[in-house]
Protein backbone atom coordinates (compact mmCIF):
# COMPACT_ATOMS: atom_id res chain seq x y z
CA UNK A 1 4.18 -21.18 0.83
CA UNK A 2 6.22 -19.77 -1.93
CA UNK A 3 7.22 -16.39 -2.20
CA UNK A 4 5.02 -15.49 -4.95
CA UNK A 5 2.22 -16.68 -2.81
CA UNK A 6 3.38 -15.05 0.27
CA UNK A 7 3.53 -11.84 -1.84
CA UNK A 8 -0.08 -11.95 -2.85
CA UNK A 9 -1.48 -13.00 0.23
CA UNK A 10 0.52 -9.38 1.15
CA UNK A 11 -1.32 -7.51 -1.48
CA UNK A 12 -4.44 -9.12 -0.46
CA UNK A 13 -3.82 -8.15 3.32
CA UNK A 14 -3.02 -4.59 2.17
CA UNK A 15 -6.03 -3.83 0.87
CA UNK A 16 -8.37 -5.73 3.42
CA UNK A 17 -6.86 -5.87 6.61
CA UNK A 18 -6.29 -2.49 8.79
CA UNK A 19 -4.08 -3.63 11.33
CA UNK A 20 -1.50 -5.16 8.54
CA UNK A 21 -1.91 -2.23 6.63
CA UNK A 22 -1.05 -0.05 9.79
CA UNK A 23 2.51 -2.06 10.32
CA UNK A 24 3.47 -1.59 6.69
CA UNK A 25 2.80 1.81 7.00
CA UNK A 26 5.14 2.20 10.37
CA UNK A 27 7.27 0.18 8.63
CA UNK A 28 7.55 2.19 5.92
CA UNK A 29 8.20 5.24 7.64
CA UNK A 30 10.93 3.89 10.04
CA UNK A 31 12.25 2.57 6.67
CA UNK A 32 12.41 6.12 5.20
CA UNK A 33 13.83 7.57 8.15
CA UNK A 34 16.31 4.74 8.36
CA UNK A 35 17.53 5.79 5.14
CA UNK A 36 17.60 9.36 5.98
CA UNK A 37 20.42 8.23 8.86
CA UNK A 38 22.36 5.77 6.18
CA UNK A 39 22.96 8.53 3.85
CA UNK A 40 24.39 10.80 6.17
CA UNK A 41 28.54 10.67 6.42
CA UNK A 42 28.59 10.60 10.21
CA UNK A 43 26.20 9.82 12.26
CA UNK A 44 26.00 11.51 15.84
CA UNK A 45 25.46 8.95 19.43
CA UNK A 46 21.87 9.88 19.36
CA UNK A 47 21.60 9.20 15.59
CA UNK A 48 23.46 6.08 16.26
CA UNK A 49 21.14 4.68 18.89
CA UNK A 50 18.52 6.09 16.71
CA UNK A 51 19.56 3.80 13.95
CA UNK A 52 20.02 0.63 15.73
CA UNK A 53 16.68 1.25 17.52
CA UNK A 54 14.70 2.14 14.15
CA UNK A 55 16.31 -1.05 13.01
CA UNK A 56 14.65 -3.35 15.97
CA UNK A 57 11.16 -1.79 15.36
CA UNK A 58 11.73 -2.76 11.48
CA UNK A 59 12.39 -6.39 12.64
CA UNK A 60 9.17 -6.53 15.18
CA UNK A 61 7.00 -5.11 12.29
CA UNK A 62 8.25 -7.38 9.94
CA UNK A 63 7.82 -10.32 12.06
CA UNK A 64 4.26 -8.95 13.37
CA UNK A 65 2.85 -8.86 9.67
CA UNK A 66 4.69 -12.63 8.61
CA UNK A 67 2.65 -13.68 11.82
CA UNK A 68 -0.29 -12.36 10.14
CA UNK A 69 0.62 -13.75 6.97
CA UNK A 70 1.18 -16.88 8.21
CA UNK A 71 -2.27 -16.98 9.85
CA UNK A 72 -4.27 -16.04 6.79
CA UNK A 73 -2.26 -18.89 5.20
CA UNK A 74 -3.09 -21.39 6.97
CA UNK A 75 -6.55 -20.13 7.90
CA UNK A 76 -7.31 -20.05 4.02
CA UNK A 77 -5.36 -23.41 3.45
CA UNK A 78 -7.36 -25.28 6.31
CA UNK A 79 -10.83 -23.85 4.10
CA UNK A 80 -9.78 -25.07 0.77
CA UNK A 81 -8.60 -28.49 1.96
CA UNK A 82 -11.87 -29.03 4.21
């Protein structure tokens, strides 16, 4: 799947599906937050542990919607070729 593929099937799953829409929300928000920690000069030990923790839950959001990416993919690829 191309990246301009994998990008609508995104759109597509953001306006239909609840669960994917869910994660991209969280996602967002630990994003924003994330951000909120980067811009500072110096970060405190919580804020540090903070940050690298905010940073795993980006990566097992991310990976939870490609999962459901990759499902609709191949669920819709396995219709149009039958």
């Amino acid at each position: 799947m191309s990246a301009a593929e994998a990008q609508e099937v995104k759109n597509l799953l953001l306006e239909s599906d609840q669960q994917f829409r869910t994660l991209a929300e969280q996602h967002h928000q630990l994003d924003d937050r994330l951000h909120q920690l980067i811009d500072k000069h110096y970060l405190s030990d919580t804020e540090q542990i903070e940050e690298v923790t905010l940073k795993k839950k980006k990566l097992a959001l991310k990976d939870q919607m490609e999962s459901i990416v990759r499902a609709y993919a191949r669920q819709h690829e396995s219709r149009t070729s039958s």
